[in-house]
C-alpha atoms as a PDB file:
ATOM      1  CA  UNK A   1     -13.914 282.630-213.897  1.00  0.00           C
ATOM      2  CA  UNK A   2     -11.454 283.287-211.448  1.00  0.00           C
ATOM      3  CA  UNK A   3      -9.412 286.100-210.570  1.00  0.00           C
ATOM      4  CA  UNK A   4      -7.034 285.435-207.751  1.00  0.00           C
ATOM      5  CA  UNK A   5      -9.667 284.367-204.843  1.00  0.00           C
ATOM      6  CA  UNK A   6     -12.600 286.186-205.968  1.00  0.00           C
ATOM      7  CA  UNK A   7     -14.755 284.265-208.699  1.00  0.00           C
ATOM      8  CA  UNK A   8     -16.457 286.653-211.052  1.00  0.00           C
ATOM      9  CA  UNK A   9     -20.173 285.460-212.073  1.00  0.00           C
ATOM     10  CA  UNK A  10     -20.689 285.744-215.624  1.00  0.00           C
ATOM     11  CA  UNK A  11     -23.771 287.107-216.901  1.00  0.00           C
ATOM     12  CA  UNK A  12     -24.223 284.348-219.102  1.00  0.00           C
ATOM     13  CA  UNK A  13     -24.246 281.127-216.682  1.00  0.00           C
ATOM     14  CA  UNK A  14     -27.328 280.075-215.557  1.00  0.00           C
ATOM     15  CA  UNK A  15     -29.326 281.466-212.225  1.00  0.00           C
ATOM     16  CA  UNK A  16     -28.950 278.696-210.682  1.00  0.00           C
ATOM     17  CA  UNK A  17     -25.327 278.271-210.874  1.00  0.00           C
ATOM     18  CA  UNK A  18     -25.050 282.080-210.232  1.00  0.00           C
ATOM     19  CA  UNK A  19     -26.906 281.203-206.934  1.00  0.00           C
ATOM     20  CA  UNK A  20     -24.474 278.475-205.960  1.00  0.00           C
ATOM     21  CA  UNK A  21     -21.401 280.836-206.561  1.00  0.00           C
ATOM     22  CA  UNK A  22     -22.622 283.092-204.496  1.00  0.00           C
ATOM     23  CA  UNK A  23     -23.574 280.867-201.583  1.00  0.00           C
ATOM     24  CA  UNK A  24     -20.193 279.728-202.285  1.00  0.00           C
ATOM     25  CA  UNK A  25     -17.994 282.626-201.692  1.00  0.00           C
ATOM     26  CA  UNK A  26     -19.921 283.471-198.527  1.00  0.00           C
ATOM     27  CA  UNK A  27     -18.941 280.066-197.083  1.00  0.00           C
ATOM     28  CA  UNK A  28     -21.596 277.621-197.836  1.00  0.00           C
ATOM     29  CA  UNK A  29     -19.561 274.690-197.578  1.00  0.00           C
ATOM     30  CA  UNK A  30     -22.608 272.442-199.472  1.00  0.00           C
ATOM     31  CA  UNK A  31     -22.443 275.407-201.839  1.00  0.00           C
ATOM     32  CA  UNK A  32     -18.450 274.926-202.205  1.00  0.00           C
ATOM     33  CA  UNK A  33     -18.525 271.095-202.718  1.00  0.00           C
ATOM     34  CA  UNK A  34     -21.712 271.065-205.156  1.00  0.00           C
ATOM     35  CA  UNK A  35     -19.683 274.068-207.283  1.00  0.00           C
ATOM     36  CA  UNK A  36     -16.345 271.898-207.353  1.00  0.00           C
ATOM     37  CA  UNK A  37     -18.813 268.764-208.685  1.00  0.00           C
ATOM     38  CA  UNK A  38     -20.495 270.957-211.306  1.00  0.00           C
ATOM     39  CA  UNK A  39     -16.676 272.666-212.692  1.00  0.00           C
ATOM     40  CA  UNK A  40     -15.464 268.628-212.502  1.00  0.00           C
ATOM     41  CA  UNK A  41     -18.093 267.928-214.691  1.00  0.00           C
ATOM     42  CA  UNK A  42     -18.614 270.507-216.419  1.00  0.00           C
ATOM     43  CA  UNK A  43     -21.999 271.192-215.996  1.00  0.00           C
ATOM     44  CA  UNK A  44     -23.028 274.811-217.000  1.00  0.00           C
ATOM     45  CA  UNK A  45     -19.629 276.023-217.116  1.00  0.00           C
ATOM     46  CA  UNK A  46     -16.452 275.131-218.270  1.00  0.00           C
ATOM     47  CA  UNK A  47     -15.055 272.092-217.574  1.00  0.00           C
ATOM     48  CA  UNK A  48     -12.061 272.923-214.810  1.00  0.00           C
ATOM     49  CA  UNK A  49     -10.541 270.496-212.610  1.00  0.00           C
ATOM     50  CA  UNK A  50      -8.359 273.007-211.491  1.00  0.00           C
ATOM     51  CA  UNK A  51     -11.334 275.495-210.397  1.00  0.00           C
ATOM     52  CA  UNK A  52     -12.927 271.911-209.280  1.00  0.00           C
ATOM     53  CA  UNK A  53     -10.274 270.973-206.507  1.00  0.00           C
ATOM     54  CA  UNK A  54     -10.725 274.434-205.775  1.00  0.00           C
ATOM     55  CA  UNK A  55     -13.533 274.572-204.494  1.00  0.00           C
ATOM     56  CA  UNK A  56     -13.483 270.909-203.042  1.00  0.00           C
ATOM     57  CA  UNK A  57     -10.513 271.659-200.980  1.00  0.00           C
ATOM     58  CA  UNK A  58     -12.370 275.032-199.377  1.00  0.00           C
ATOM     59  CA  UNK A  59     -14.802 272.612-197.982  1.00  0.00           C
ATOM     60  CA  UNK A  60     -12.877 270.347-197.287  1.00  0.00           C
ATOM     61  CA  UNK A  61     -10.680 271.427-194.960  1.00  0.00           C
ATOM     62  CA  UNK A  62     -13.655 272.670-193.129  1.00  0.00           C
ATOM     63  CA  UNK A  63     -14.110 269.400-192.518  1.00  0.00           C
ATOM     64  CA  UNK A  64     -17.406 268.719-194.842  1.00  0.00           C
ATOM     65  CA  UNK A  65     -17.123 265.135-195.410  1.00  0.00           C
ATOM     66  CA  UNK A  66     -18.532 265.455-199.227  1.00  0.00           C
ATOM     67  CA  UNK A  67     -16.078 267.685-200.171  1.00  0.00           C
ATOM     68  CA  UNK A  68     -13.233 265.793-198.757  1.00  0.00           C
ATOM     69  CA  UNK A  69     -14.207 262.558-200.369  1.00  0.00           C
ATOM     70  CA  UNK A  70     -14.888 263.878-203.798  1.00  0.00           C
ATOM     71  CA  UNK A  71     -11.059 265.552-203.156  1.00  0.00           C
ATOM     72  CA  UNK A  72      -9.844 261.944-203.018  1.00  0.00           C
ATOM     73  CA  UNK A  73     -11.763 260.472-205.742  1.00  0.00           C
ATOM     74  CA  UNK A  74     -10.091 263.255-208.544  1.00  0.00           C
ATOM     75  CA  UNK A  75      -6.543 262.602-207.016  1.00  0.00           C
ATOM     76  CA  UNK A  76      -6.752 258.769-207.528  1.00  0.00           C
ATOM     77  CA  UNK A  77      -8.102 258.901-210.936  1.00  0.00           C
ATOM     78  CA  UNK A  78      -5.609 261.833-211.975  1.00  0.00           C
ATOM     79  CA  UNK A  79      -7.539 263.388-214.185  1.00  0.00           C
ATOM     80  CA  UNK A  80      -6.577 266.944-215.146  1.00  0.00           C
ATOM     81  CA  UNK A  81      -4.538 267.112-212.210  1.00  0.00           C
ATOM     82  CA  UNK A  82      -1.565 264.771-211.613  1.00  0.00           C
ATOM     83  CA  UNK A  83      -2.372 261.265-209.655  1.00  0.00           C
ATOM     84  CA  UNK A  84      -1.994 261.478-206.309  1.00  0.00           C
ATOM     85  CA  UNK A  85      -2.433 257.865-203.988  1.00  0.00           C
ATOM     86  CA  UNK A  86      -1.123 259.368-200.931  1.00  0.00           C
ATOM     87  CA  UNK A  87      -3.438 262.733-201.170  1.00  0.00           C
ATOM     88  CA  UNK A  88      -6.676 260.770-202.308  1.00  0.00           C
ATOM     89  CA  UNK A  89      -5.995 258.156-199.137  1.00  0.00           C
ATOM     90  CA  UNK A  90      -5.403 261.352-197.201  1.00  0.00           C
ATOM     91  CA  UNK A  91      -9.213 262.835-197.964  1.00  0.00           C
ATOM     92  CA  UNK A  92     -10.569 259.594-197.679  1.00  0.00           C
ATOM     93  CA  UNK A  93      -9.468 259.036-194.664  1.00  0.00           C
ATOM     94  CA  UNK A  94     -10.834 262.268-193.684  1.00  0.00           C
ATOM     95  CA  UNK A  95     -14.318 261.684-194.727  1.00  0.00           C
ATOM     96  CA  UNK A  96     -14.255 257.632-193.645  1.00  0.00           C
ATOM     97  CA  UNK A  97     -13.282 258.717-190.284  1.00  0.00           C
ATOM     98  CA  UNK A  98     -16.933 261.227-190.308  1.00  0.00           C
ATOM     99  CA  UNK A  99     -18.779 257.975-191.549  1.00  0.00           C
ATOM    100  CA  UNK A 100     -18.659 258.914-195.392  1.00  0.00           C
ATOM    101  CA  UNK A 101     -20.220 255.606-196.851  1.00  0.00           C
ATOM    102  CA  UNK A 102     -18.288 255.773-199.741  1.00  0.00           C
ATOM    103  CA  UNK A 103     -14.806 257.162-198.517  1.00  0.00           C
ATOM    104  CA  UNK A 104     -14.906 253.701-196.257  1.00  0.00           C
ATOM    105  CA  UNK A 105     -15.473 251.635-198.880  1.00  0.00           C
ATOM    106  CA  UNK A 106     -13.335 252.992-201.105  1.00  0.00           C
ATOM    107  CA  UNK A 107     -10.674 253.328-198.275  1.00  0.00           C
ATOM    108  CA  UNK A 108     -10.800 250.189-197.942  1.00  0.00           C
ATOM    109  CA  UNK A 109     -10.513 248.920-201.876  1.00  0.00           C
ATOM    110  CA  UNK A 110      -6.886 250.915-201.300  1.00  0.00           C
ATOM    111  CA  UNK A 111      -5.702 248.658-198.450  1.00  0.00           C
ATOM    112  CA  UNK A 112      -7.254 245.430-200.791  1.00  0.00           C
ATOM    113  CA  UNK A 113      -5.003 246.913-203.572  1.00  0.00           C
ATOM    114  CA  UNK A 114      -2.553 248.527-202.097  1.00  0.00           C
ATOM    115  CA  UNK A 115      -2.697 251.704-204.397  1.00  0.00           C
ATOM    116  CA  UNK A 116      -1.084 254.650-202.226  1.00  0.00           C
ATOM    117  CA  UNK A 117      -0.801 252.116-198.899  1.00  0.00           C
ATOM    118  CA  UNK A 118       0.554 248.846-198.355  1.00  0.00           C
ATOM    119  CA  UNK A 119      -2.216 246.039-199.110  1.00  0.00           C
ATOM    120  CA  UNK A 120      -3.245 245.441-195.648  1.00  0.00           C
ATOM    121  CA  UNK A 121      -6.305 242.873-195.521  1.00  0.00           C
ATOM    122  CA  UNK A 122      -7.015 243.833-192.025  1.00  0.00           C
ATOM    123  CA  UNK A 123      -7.321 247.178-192.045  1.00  0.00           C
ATOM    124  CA  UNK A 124      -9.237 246.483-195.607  1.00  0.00           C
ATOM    125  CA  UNK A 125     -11.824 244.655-193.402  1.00  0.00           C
ATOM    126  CA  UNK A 126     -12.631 246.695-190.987  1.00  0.00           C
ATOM    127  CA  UNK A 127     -13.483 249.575-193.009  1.00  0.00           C
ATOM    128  CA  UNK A 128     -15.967 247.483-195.459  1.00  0.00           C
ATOM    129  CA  UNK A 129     -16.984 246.156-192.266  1.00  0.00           C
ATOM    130  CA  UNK A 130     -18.110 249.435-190.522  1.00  0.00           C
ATOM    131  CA  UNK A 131     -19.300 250.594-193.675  1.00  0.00           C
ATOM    132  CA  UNK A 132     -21.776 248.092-194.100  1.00  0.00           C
ATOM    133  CA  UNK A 133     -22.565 248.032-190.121  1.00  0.00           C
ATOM    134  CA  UNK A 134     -24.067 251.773-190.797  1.00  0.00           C
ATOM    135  CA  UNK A 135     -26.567 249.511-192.487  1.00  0.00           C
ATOM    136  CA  UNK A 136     -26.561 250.534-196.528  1.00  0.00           C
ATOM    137  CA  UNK A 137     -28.494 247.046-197.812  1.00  0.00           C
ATOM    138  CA  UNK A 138     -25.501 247.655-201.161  1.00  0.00           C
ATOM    139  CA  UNK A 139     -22.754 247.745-198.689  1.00  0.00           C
ATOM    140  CA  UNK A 140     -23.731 245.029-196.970  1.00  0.00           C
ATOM    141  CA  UNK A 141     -24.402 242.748-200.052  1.00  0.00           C
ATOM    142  CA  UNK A 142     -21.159 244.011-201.544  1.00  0.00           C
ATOM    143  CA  UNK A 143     -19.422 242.625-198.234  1.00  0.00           C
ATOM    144  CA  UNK A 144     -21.289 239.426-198.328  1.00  0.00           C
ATOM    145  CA  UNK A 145     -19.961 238.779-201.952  1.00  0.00           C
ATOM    146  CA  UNK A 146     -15.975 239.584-200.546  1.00  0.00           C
ATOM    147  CA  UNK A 147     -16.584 237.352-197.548  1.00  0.00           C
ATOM    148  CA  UNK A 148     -18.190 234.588-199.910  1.00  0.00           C
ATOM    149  CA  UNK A 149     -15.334 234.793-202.285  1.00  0.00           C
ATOM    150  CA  UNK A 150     -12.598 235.751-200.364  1.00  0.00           C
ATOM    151  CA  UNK A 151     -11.497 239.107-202.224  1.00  0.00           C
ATOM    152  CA  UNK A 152      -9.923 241.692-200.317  1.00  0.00           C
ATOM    153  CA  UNK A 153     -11.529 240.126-197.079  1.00  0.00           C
ATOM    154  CA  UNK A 154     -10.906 236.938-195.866  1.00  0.00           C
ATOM    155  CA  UNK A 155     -13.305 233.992-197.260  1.00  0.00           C
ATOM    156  CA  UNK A 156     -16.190 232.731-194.825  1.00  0.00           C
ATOM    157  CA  UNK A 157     -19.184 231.866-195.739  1.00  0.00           C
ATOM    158  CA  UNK A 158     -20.674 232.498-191.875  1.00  0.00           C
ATOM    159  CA  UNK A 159     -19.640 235.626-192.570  1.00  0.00           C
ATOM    160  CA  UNK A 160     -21.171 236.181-196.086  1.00  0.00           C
ATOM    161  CA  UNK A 161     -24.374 234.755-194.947  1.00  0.00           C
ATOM    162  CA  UNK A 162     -24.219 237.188-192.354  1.00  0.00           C
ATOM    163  CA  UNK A 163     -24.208 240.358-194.647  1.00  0.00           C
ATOM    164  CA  UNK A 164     -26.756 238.700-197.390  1.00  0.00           C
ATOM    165  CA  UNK A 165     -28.961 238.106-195.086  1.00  0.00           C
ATOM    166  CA  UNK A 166     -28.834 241.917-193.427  1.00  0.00           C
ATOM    167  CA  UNK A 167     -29.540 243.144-197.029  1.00  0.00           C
ATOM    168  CA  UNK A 168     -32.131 240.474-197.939  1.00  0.00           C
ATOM    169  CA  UNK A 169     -34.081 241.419-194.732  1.00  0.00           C
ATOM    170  CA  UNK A 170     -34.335 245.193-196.297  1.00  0.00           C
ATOM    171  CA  UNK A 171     -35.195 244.103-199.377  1.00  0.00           C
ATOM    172  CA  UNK A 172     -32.353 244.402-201.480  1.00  0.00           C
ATOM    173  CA  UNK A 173     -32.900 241.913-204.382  1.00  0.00           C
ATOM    174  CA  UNK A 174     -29.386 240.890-205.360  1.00  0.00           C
ATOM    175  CA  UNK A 175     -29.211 240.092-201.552  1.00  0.00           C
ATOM    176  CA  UNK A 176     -32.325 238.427-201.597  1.00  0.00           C
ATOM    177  CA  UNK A 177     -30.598 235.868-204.452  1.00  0.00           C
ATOM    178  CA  UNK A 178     -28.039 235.403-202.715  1.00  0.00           C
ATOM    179  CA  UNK A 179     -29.680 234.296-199.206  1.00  0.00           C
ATOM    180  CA  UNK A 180     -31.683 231.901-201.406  1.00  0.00           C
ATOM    181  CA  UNK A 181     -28.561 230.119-202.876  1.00  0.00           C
ATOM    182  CA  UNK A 182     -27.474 229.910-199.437  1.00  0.00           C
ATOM    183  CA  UNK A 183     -30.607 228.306-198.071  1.00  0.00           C
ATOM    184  CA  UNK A 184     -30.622 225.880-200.836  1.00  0.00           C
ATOM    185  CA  UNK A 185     -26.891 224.749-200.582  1.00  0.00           C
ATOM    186  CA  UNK A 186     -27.174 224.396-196.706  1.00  0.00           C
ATOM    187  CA  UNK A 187     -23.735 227.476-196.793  1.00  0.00           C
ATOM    188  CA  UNK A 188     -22.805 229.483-193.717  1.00  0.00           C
ATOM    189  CA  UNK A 189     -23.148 226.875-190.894  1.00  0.00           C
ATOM    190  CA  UNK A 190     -27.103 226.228-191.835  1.00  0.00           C
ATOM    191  CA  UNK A 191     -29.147 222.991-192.803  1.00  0.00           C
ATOM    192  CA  UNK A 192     -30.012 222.771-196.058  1.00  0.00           C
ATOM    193  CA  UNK A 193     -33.624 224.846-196.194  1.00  0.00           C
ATOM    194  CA  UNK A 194     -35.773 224.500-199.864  1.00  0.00           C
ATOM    195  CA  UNK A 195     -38.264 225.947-198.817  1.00  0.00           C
ATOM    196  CA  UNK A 196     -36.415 229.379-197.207  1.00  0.00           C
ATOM    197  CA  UNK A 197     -34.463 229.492-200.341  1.00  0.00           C
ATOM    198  CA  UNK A 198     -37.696 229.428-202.666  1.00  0.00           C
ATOM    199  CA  UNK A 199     -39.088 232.104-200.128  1.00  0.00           C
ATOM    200  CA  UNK A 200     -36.013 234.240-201.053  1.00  0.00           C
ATOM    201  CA  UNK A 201     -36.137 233.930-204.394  1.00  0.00           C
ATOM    202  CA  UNK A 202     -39.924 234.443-204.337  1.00  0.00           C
ATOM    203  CA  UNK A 203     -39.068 237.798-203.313  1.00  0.00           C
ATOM    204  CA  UNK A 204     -36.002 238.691-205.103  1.00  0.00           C
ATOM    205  CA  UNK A 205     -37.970 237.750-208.687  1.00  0.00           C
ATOM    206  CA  UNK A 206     -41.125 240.132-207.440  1.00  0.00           C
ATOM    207  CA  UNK A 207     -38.563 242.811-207.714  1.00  0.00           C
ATOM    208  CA  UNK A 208     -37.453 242.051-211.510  1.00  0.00           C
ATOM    209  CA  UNK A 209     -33.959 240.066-210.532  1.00  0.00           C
ATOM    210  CA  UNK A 210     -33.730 237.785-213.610  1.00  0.00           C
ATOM    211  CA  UNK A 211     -30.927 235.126-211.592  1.00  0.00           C
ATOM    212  CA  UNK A 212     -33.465 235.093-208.945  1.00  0.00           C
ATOM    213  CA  UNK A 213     -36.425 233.784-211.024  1.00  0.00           C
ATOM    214  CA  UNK A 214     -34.938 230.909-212.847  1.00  0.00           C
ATOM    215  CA  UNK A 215     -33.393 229.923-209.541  1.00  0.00           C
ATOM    216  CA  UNK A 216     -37.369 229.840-208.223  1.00  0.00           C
ATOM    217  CA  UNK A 217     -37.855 227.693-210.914  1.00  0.00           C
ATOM    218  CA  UNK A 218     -34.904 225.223-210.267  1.00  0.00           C
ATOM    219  CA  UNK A 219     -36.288 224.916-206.861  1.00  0.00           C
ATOM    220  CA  UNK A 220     -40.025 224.813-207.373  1.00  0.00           C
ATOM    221  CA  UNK A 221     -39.236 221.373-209.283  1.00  0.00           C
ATOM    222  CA  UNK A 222     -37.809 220.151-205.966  1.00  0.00           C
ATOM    223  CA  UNK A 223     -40.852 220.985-204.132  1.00  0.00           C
ATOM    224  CA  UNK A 224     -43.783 219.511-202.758  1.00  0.00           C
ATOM    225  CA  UNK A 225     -47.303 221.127-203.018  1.00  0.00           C
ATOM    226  CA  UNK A 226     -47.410 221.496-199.255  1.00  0.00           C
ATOM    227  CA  UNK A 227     -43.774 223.104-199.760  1.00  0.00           C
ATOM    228  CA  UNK A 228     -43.978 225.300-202.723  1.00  0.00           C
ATOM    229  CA  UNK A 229     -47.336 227.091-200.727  1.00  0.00           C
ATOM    230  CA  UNK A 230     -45.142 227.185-197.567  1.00  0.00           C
ATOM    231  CA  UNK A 231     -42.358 229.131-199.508  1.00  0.00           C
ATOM    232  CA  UNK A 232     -45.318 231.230-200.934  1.00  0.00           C
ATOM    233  CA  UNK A 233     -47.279 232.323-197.304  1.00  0.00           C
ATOM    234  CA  UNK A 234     -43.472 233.145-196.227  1.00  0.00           C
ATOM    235  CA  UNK A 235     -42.723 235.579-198.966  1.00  0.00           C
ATOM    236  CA  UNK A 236     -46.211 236.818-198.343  1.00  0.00           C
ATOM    237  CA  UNK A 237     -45.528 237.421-195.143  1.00  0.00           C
ATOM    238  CA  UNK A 238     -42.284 239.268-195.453  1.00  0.00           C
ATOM    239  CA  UNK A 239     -41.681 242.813-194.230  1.00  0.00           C
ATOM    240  CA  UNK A 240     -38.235 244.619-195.051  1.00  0.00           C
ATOM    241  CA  UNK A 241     -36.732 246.143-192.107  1.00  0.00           C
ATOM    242  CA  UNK A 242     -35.556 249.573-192.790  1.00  0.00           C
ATOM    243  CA  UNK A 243     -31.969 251.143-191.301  1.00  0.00           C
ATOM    244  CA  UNK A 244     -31.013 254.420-190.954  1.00  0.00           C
ATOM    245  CA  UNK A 245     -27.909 254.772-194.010  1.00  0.00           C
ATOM    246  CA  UNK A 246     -24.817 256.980-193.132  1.00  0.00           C
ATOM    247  CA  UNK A 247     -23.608 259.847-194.921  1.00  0.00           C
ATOM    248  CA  UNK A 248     -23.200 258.859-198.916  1.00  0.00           C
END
């Protein structure tokens, strides 16, 4: 518990938590953030959302990106503490502008809504757009879907092509899907291609994605011989690329 700004271990927590208080109160900011994630939650010791943005908030005004974007996420859900747009965009911003994956994102879902900010589809876009430039195959795919449908982002399927297809080639599945629906409608400025699609989905069903293999089925019926073992030796063939993923 807490006494002014000295926390005093109990004997009774665990060692590990004891640990983490420690490393805590000597400055680890990882120590600080994990601490505020384990009183959100709960975990060990009593639940505190109090003692929670506590800790976060030592972090994060140290500037540890973690800390600053878990700060935001308990002010816009307002739990325990009251709501807070303006001081969750605030911490976001923070941690987006250190290349938090998540703080961008969700930055960004604030200017598609407009919670805390005034819905600004620009701004919206650039920040899912830099997110998924850092190369995350689920930020990428999750742009490719906005782009495709329009939400948040404007629509273009050139664009959403662009993002499936820069998750497919790491082998996300969902990605993978997607690419192959693409192929096989001829969407995103490119001919119509059976055989790339089958290739996608090929890959895509390897990897347990239930949509993926009944669309490989649809196609195959299209298919030639010479075709179906074309989109075979392709998927055979295939090696994911692998990015390096900015901070989570």
């Amino acid at each position: 518990m807490l006494f002014g700004n000295t926390l005093v271990v109990s004997q009774d927590l665990p060692a590990q938590i004891t640990h983490l208080i420690k490393a805590a109160e000597q400055g680890d900011l990882k120590a600080q953030d994990s601490l505020g994630v384990i009183y959100a939650k709960g975990e060990g010791v009593p639940k505190s959302i109090k003692h929670a943005v506590e800790w976060h908030t030592k972090a994060a005004e140290k500037a540890y990106a973690p800390a600053q974007y878990n700060l935001g996420v308990i002010y816009a859900k307002g739990e325990g503490i009251p709501k807070s747009d303006k001081l969750s965009i605030k911490w976001y911003t923070k941690a987006a502008e250190q290349g938090h994956a998540k703080a961008m994102h969700d930055l960004g879902m604030k200017y598609v809504t407009g919670d805390g900010a005034p819905k600004d589809r620009r701004k919206a876009e650039e920040w899912f757009t830099m997110v998924a430039e850092q190369g995350d195959p689920d930020y990428q795919f999750t742009l490719g879907g906005k782009c495709a449908t329009g939400k948040g982002v404007p629509k273009s399927a050139f664009a959403a092509k662009r993002w499936y297809s820069a998750a497919a080639k790491q082998g996300h599945a969902s990605g993978q899907n997607a690419m192959g629906i693409m192929c096989w409608r001829g969407a995103g400025g490119a001919p119509k291609d059976i055989v790339e699609a089958y290739k996608w989905f090929l890959l895509a069903q390897a990897q347990g994605n239930s949509t993926a293999e009944r669309n490989a089925r649809d196609v195959e019926k299209t298919l030639t011989l010479i075709q179906r073992q074309a989109g075979q030796e392709r998927a055979a063939e295939f090696k994911p690329i692998t990015k390096k993923k900015g901070l989570r």
